[in-house]
N, C-alpha and C. Protein backbone atom coordinates (compact mmCIF):
# COMPACT_ATOMS: atom_id res chain seq x y z
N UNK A 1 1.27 1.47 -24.06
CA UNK A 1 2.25 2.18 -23.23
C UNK A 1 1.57 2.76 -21.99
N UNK A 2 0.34 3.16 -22.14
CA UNK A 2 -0.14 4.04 -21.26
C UNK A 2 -0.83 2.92 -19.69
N UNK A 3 -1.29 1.53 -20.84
CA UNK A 3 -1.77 0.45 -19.72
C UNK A 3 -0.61 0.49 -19.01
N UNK A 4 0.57 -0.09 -19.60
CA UNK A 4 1.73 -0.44 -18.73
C UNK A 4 2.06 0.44 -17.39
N UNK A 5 2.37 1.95 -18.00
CA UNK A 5 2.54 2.96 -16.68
C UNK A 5 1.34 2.75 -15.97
N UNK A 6 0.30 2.60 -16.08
CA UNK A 6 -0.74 2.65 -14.91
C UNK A 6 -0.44 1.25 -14.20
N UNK A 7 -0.50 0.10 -14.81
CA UNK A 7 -0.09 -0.97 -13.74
C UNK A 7 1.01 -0.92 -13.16
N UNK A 8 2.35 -0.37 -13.55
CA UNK A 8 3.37 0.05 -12.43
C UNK A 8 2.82 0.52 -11.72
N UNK A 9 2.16 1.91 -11.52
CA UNK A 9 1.85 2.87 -10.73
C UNK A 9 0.71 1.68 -9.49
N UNK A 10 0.01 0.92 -10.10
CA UNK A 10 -0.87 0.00 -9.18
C UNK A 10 0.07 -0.57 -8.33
N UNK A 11 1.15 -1.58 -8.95
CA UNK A 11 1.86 -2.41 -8.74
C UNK A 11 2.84 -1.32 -7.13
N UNK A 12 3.14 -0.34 -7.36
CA UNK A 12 3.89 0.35 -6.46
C UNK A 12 2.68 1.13 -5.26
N UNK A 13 1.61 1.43 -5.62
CA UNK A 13 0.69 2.14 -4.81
C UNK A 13 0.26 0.27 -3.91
N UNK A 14 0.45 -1.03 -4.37
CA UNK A 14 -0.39 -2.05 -3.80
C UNK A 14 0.57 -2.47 -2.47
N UNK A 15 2.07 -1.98 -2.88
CA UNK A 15 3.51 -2.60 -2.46
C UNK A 15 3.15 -1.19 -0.71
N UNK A 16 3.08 -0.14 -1.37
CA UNK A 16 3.13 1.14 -0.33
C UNK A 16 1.54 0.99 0.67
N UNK A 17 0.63 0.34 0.24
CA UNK A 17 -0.93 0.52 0.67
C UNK A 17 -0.69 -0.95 1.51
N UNK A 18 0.27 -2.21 0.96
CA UNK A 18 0.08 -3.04 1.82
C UNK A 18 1.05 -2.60 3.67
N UNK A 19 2.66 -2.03 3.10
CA UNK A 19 3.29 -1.77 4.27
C UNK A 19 2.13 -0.04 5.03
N UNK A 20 1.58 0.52 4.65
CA UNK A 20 1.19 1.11 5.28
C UNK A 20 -0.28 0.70 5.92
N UNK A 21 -0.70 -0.49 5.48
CA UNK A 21 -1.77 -0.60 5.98
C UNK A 21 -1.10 -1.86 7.22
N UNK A 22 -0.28 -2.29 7.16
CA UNK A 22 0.39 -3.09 8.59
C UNK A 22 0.52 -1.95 9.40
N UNK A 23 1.28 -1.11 8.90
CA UNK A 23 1.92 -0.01 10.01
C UNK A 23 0.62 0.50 11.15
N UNK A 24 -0.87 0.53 10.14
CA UNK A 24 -1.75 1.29 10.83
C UNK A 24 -2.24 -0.29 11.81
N UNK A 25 -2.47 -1.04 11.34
CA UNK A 25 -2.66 -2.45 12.03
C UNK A 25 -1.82 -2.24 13.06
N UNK A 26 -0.78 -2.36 13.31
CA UNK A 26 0.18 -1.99 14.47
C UNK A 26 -0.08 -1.46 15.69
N UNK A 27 -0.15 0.21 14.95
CA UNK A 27 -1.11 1.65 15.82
C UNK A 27 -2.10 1.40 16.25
N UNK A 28 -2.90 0.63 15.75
CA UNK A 28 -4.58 0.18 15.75
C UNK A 28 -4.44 -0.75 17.37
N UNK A 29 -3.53 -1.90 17.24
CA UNK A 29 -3.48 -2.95 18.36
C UNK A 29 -2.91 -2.24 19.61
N UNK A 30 -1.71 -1.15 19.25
CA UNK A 30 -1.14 -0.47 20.09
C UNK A 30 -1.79 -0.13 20.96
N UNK A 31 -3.04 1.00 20.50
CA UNK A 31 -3.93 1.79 21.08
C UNK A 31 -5.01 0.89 21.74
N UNK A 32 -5.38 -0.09 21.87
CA UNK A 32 -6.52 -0.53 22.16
C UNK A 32 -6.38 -1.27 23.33
């Protein structure tokens, strides 16, 4: 039970870490 909640929790932190790591990619090209 306890594996399972932690791989959601991966599965949703990988989903939020990929759109926020475009967003900073973005900012990053913006600025330069």
């Amino acid at each position: 039970m306890l594996l399972s909640i932690r791989f959601s929790v991966v599965q949703n932190v990988r989903k939020w870490w990929e759109g926020f790591g475009k967003d900073l990619e973005d900012d990053i090209e913006a600025n330069s």
